[in-house]
Protein backbone atom coordinates (compact mmCIF):
# COMPACT_ATOMS: atom_id res chain seq x y z
CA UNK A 1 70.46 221.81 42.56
CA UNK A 2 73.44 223.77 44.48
CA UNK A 3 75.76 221.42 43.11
CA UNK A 4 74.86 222.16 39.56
CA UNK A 5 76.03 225.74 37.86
CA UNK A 6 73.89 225.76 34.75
CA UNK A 7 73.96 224.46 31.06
CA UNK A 8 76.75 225.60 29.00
CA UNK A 9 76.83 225.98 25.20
CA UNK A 10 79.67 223.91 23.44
CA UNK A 11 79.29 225.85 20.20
CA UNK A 12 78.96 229.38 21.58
CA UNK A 13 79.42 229.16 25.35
CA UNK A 14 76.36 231.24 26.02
CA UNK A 15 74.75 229.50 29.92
CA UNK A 16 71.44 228.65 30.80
CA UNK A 17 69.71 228.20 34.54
CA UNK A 18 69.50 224.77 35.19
CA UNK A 19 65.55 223.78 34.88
CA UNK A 20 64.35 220.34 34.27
CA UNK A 21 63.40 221.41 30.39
CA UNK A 22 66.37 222.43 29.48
CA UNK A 23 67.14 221.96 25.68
CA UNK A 24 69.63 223.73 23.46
CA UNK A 25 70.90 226.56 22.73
CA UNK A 26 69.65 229.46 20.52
CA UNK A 27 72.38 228.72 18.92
CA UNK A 28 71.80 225.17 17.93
CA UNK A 29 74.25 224.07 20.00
CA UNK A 30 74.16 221.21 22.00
CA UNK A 31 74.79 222.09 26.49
CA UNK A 32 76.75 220.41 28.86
CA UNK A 33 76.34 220.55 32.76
CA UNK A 34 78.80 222.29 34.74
CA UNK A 35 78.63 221.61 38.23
CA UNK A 36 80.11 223.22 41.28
CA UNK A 37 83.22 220.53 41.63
CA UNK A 38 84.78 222.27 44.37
CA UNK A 39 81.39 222.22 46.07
CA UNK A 40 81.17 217.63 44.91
CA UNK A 41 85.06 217.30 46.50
CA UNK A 42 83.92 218.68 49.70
CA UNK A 43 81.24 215.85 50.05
CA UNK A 44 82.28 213.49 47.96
CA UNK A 45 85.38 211.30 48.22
CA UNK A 46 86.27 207.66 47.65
CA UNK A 47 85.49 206.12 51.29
CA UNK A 48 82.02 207.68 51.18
CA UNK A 49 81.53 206.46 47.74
CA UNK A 50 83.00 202.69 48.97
CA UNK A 51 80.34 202.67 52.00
CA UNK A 52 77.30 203.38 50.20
CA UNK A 53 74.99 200.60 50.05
CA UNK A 54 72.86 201.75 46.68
CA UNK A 55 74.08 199.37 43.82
CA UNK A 56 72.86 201.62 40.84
CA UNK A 57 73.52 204.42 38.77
CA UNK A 58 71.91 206.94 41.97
CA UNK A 59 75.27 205.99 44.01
CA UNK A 60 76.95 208.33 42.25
CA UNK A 61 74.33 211.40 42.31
CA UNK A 62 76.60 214.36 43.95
CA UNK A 63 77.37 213.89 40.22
CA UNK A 64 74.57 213.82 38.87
CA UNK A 65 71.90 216.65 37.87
CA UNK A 66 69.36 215.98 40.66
CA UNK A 67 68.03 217.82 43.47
CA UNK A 68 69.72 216.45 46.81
CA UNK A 69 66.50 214.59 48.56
CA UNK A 70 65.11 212.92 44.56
CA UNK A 71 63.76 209.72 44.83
CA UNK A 72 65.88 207.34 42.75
CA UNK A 73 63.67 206.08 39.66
CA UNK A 74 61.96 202.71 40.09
CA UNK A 75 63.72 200.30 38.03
CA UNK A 76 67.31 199.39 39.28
CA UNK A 77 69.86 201.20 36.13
CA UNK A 78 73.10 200.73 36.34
CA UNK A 79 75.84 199.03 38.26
CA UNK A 80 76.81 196.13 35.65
CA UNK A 81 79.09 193.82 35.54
CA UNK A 82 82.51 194.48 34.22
CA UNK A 83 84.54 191.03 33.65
CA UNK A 84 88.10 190.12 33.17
CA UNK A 85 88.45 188.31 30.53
CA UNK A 86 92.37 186.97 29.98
CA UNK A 87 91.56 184.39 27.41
CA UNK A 88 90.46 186.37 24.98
CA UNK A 89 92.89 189.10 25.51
CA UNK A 90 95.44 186.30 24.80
CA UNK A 91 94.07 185.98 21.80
CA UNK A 92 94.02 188.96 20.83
CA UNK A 93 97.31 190.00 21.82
CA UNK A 94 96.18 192.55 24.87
CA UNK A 95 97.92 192.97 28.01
CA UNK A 96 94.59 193.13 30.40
CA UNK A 97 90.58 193.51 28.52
CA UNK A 98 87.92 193.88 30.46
CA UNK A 99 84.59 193.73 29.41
CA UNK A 100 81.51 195.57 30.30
CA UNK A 101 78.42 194.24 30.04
CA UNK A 102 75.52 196.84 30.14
CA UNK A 103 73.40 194.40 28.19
CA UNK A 104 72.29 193.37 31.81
CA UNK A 105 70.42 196.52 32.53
CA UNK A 106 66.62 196.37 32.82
CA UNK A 107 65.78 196.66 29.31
CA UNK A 108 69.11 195.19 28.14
CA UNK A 109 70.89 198.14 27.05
CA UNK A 110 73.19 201.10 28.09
CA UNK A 111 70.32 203.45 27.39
CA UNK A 112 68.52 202.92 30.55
CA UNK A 113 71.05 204.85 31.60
CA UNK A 114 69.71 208.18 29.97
CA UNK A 115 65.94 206.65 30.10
CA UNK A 116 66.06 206.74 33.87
CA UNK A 117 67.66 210.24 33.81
CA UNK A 118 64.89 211.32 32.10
CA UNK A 119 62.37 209.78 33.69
CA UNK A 120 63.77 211.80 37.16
CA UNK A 121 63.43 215.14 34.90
CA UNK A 122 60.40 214.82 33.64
CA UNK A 123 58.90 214.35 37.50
CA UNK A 124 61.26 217.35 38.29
CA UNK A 125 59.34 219.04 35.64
CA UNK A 126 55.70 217.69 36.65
CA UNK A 127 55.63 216.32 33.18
CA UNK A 128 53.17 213.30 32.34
CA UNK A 129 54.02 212.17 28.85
CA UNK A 130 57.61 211.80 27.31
CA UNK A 131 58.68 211.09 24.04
CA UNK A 132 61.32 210.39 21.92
CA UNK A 133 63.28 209.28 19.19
CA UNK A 134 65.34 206.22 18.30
CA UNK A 135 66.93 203.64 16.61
CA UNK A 136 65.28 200.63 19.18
CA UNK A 137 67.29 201.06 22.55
CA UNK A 138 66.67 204.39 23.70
CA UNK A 139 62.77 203.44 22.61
CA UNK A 140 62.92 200.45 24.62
CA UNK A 141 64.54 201.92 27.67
CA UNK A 142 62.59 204.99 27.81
CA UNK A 143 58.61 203.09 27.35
CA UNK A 144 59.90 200.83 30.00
CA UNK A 145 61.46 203.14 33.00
CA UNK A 146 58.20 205.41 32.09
CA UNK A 147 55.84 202.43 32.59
CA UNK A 148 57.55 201.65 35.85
CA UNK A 149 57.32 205.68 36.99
CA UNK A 150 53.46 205.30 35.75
CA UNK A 151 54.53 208.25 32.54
CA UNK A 152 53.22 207.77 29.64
CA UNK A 153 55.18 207.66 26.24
CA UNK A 154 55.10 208.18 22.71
CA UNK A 155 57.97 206.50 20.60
CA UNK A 156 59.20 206.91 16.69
CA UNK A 157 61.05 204.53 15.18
CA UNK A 158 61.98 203.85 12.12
CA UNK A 159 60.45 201.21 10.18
CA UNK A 160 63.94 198.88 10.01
CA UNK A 161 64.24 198.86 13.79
CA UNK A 162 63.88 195.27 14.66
CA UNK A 163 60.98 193.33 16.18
CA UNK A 164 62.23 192.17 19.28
CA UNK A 165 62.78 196.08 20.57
CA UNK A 166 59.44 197.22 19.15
CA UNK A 167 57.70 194.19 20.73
CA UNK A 168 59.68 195.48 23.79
CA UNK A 169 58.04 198.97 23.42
CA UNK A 170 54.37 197.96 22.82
CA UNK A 171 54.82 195.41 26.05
CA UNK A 172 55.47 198.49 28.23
CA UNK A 173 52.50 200.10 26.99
CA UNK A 174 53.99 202.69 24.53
CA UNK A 175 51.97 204.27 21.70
CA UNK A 176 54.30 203.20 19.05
CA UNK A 177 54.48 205.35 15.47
CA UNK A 178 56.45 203.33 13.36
CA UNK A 179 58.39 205.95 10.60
CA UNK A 180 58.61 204.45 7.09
CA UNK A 181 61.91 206.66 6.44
CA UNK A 182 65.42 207.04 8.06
CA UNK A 183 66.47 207.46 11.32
CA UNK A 184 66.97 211.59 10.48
CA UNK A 185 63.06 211.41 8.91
CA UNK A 186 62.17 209.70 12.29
CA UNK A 187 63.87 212.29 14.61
CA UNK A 188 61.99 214.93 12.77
CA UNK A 189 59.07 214.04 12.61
CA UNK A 190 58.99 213.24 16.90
CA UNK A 191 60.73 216.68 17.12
CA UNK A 192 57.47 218.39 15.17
CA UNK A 193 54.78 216.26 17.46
CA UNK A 194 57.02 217.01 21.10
CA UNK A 195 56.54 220.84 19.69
CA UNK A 196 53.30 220.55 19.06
CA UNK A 197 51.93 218.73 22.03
CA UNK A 198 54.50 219.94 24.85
CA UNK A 199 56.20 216.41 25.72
CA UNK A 200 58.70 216.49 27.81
CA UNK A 201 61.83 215.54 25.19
CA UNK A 202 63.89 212.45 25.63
CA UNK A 203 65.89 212.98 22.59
CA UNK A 204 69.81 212.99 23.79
CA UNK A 205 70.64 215.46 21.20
CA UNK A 206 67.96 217.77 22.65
CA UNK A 207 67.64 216.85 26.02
CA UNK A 208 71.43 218.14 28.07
CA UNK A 209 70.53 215.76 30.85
CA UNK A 210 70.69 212.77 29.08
CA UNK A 211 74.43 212.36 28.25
CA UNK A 212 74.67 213.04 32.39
CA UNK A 213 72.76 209.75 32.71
CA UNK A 214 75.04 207.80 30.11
CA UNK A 215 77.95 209.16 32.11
CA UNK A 216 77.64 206.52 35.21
CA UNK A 217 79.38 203.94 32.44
CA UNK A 218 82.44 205.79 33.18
CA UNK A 219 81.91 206.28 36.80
CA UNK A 220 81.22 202.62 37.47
CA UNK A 221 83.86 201.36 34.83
CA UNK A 222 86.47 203.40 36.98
CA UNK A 223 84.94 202.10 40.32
CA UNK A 224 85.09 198.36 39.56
CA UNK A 225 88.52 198.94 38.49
CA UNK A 226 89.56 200.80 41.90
CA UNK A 227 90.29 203.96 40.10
CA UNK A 228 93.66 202.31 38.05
CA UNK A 229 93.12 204.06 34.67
CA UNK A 230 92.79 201.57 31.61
CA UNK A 231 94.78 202.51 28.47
CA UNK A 232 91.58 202.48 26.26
CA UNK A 233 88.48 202.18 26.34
CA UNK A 234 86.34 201.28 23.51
CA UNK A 235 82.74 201.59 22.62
CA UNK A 236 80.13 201.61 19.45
CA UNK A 237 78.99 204.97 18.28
CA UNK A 238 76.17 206.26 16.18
CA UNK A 239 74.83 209.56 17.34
CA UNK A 240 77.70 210.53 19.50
CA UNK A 241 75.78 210.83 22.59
CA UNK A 242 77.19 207.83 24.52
CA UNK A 243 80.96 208.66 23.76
CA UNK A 244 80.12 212.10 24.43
CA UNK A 245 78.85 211.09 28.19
CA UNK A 246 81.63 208.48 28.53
CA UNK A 247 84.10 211.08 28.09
CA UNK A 248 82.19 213.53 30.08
CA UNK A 249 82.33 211.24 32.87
CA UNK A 250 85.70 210.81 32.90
CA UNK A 251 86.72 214.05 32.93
CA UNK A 252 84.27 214.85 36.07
CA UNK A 253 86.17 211.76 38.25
CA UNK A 254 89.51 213.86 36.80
CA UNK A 255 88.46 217.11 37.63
CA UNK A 256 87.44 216.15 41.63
CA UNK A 257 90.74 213.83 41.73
CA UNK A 258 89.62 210.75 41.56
CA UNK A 259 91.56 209.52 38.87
CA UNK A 260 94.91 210.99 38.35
CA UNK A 261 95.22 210.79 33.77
CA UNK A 262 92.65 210.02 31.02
CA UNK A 263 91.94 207.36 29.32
CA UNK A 264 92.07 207.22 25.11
CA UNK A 265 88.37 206.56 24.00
CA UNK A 266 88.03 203.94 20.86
CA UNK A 267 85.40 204.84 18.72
CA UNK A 268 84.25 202.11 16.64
CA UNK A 269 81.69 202.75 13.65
CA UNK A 270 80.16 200.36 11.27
CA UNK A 271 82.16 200.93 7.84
CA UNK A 272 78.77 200.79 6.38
CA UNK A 273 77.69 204.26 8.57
CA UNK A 274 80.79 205.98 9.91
CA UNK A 275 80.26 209.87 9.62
CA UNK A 276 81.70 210.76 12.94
CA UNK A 277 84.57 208.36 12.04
CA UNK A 278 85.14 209.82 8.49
CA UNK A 279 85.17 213.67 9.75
CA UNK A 280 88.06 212.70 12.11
CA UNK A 281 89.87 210.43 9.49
CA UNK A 282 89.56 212.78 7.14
CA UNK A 283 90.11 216.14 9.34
CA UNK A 284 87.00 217.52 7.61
CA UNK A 285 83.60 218.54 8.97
CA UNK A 286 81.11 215.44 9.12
CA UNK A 287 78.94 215.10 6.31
CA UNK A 288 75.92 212.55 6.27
CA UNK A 289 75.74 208.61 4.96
CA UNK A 290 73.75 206.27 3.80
CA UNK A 291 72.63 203.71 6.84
CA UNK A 292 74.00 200.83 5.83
CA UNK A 293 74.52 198.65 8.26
CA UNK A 294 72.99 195.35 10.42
CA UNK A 295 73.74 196.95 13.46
CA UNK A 296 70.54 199.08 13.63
CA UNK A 297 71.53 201.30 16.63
CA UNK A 298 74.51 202.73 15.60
CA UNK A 299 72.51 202.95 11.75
CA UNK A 300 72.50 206.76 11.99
CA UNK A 301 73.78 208.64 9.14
CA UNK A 302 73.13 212.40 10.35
CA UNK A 303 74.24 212.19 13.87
CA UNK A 304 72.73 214.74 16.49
CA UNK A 305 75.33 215.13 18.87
CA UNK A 306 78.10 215.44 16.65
CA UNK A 307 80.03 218.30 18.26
CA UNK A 308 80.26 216.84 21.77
CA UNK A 309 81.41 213.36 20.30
CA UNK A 310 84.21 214.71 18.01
CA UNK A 311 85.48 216.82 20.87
CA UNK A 312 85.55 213.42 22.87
CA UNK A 313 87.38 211.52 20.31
CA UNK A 314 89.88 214.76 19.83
CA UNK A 315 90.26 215.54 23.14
CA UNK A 316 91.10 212.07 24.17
CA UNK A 317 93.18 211.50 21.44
CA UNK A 318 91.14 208.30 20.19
CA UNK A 319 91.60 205.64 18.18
CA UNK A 320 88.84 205.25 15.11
CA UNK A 321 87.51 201.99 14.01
CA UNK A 322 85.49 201.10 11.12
CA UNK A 323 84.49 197.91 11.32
CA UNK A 324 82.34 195.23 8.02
CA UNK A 325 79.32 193.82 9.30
CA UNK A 326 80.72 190.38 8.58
CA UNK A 327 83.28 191.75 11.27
CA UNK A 328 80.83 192.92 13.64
CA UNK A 329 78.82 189.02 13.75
CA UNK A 330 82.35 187.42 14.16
CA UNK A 331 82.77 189.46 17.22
CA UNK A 332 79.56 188.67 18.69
CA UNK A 333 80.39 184.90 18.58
CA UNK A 334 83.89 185.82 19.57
CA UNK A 335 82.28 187.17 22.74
CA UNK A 336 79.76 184.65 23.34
CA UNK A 337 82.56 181.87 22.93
CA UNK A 338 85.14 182.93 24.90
CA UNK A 339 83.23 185.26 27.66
CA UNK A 340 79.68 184.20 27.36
CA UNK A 341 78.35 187.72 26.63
CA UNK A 342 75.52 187.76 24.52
CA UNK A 343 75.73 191.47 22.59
CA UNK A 344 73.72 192.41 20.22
CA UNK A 345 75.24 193.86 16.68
CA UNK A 346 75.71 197.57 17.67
CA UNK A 347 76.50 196.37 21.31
CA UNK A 348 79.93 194.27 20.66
CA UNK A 349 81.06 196.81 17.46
CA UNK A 350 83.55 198.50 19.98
CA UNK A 351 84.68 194.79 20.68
CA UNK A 352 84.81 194.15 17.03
CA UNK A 353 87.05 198.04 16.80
CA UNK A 354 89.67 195.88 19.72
CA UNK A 355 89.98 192.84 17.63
CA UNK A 356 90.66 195.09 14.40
CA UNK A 357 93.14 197.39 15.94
CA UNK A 358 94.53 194.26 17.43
CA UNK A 359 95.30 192.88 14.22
CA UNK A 360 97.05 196.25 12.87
CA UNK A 361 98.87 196.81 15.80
CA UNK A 362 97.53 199.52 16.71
CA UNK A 363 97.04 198.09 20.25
CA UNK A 364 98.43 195.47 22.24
CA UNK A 365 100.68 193.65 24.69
CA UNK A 366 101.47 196.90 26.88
CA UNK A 367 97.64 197.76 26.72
CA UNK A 368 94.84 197.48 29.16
CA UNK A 369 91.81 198.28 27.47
CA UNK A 370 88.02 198.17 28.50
CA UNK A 371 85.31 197.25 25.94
CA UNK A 372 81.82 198.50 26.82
CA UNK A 373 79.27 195.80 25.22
CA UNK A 374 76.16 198.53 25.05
CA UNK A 375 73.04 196.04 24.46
CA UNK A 376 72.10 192.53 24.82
CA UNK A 377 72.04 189.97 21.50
CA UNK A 378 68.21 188.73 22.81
CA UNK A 379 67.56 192.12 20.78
CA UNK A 380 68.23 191.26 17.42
CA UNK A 381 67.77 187.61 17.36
CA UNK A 382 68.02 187.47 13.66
CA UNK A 383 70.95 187.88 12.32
CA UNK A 384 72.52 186.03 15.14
CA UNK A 385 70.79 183.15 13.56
CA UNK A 386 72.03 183.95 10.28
CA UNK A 387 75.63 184.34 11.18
CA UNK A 388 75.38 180.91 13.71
CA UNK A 389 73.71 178.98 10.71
CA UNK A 390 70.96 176.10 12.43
CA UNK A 391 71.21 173.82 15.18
CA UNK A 392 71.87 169.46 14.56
CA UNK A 393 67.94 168.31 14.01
CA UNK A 394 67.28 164.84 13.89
CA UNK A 395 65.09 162.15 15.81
CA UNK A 396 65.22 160.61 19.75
CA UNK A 397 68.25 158.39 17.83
CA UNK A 398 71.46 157.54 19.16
CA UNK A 399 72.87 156.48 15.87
CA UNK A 400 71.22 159.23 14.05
CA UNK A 401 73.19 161.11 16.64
CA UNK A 402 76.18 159.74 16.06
CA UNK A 403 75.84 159.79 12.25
CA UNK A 404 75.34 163.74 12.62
CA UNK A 405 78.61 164.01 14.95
CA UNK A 406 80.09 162.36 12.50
CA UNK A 407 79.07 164.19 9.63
CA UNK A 408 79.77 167.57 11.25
CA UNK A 409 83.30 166.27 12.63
CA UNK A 410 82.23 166.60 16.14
CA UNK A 411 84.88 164.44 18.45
CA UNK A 412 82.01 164.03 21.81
CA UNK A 413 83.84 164.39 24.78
CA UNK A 414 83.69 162.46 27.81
CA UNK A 415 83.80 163.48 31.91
């Protein structure tokens, strides 16, 4: 990869070659690609970008830590939609919000985005089995872009994560260990088996390439928006790594000129598991919580890329968020009602973070602010029920009808 220096230490700044196994440091600390960007200006630039047919994360791979002639993975990743959406910035008192759905990748979450990075490093590295760690999306994403690159996986979850995402995993043929313990018991338990049996690691706290893959948010994000630089943008957070690649990504389209300032990142936690949150509210180190929250993929109480996702939300100077539970179901039907964006819990908590920063006044009329919805709602089906309560049952009756219109207040309208 000519385009690609080597891996770079955040906590010590010792470098490492560039091979497809690349890990972390000796250290402990977490790496971060540094690539050639003089060497990306010279062959990158907007019009070539603007003429290339590929409608996926692989448009952008001068970027991207790949060898010049890889074969893109199979699945299309990438290259979701990113709406306007002026009613409900009305409402909530925003200049412009925009709203990007990566619910709409192929597994319905933002994590396909690593998954299929992955999956390209793993062939890179003549691997045949990956495996990983993970709250439900990064499970999901990785069984199914393996299954589709004919890799074999090996996924830990822990017990809590819900059905719909394991039923997701054993559908793509994963050999599923289900962890009775937390999401930390979970990671370590897949980190002693991926020693012992030499899988090629998909864990983003591990694995440098990974946060590369979640990048492409940012790159398409500025894209649709013909490089004009939002004011915010806001997304859910549990073990740093996607605000860590967001930022990342923004500061590569800075660095080669593409966009001309930065963008503040909002980093929204559930108030019920906010450790990243609390270390910069508090301007101490993190410390670890309890995981107490609905919104099962941000549930993680010790998280792994910590370092990267502080520096993020420092360098950036971002907004925190903590937002209830009851908060983070109001925004989902918020979303669904005035957008028709189906998140699930963790996906719509940065929307939730808006609508509470909204209402302080933290944010508003002068802003334009971009809220990354990171997984689809047909993944936790239950408590979408709960908080939407049942639907009107009753016979084939027209006046049973009517008698439950009228009991529920329900003025019918006509054409």
């Amino acid at each position: 990869m000519k385009h690609v220096k080597y891996g770079k230490c955040v906590r010590c700044g010792k470098t490492y070659a560039a091979v497809p196994d690349l890990t972390t440091c000796e250290c402990g600390g977490i790496l971060d690609i540094i690539y050639d960007y003089e060497s990306i200006k010279a062959r990158l630039t907007k019009e070539v970008l603007a003429n290339r047919a590929e409608r996926s994360m692989w448009r952008y791979r001068e970027l991207l830590p790949i060898e010049e002639g890889a074969v893109p993975t199979p699945l299309r990743v990438g290259w979701s939609p990113l709406y306007e959406e002026p009613r409900l910035a009305q409402q909530l008192g925003l200049g412009r919000l925009f709203v990007k759905d990566d619910g709409q990748n192929p597994t319905a979450s933002l994590k396909d985005r690593a998954s299929a990075m992955a999956v390209a490093k793993a062939r890179e590295a003549g691997a045949r089995v990956i495996a990983c760690s993970s709250t439900g999306n990064a499970a999901s994403s990785l069984a199914g872009n393996a299954a589709a690159a004919g890799l074999s996986t090996y996924i830990f979850v822990p017990s809590r994560a819900p059905k719909g995402k394991v039923a997701q995993l054993m559908t793509f043929g994963a050999t599923v260990i289900s962890v009775q313990g937390s999401y930390e018991e979970t990671f370590e338990l897949s980190k002693q088996a991926i020693d012992k049996w030499g899988w090629y690691n998909r864990n983003a706290a591990i694995n440098p390439y990974l946060s590369e893959g979640k990048k492409t948010v940012a790159l398409e994000i500025m894209e649709q928006l013909n490089w004009e630089v939002p004011d915010y943008i806001a997304i859910s957070v549990g073990d740093g790594c996607t605000i860590a690649g967001l930022w990342k990504g923004l500061k590569d389209l800075h660095t080669i000129g593409f966009i001309d300032r930065l963008p503040r990142l909002i980093s929204a936690q559930a108030a019920g598991c906010c450790p990243l949150n609390r270390a910069i509210e508090s301007g101490m180190p993190w410390e670890p919580m309890e995981e107490n929250t609905l919104a099962d993929s941000i549930a993680v109480g010790v998280p792994r890329n910590a370092e990267k996702a502080l520096m993020a939300i420092r360098e950036s100077g971002g907004l925190t968020v903590n937002v209830t539970d009851e908060e983070i179901m109001a925004a989902q039907q918020l979303l669904g009602r005035t957008c028709g964006v189906f998140g699930e819990p963790a996906g719509v908590t940065g929307t939730a973070g808006v609508k509470k920063l909204c209402e302080a006044g933290k944010i508003g009329r002068d802003d334009t602010v971009v809220s990354v919805v990171t997984g689809n709602g047909l993944k936790d089906v239950a408590n979408a029920i709960a908080a939407c309560g049942d639907p009107i049952t009753i016979p084939s009756d027209m006046n049973r009808l009517l008698a439950a219109f009228a009991e529920k207040g329900i003025q019918a309208e006509g054409v």
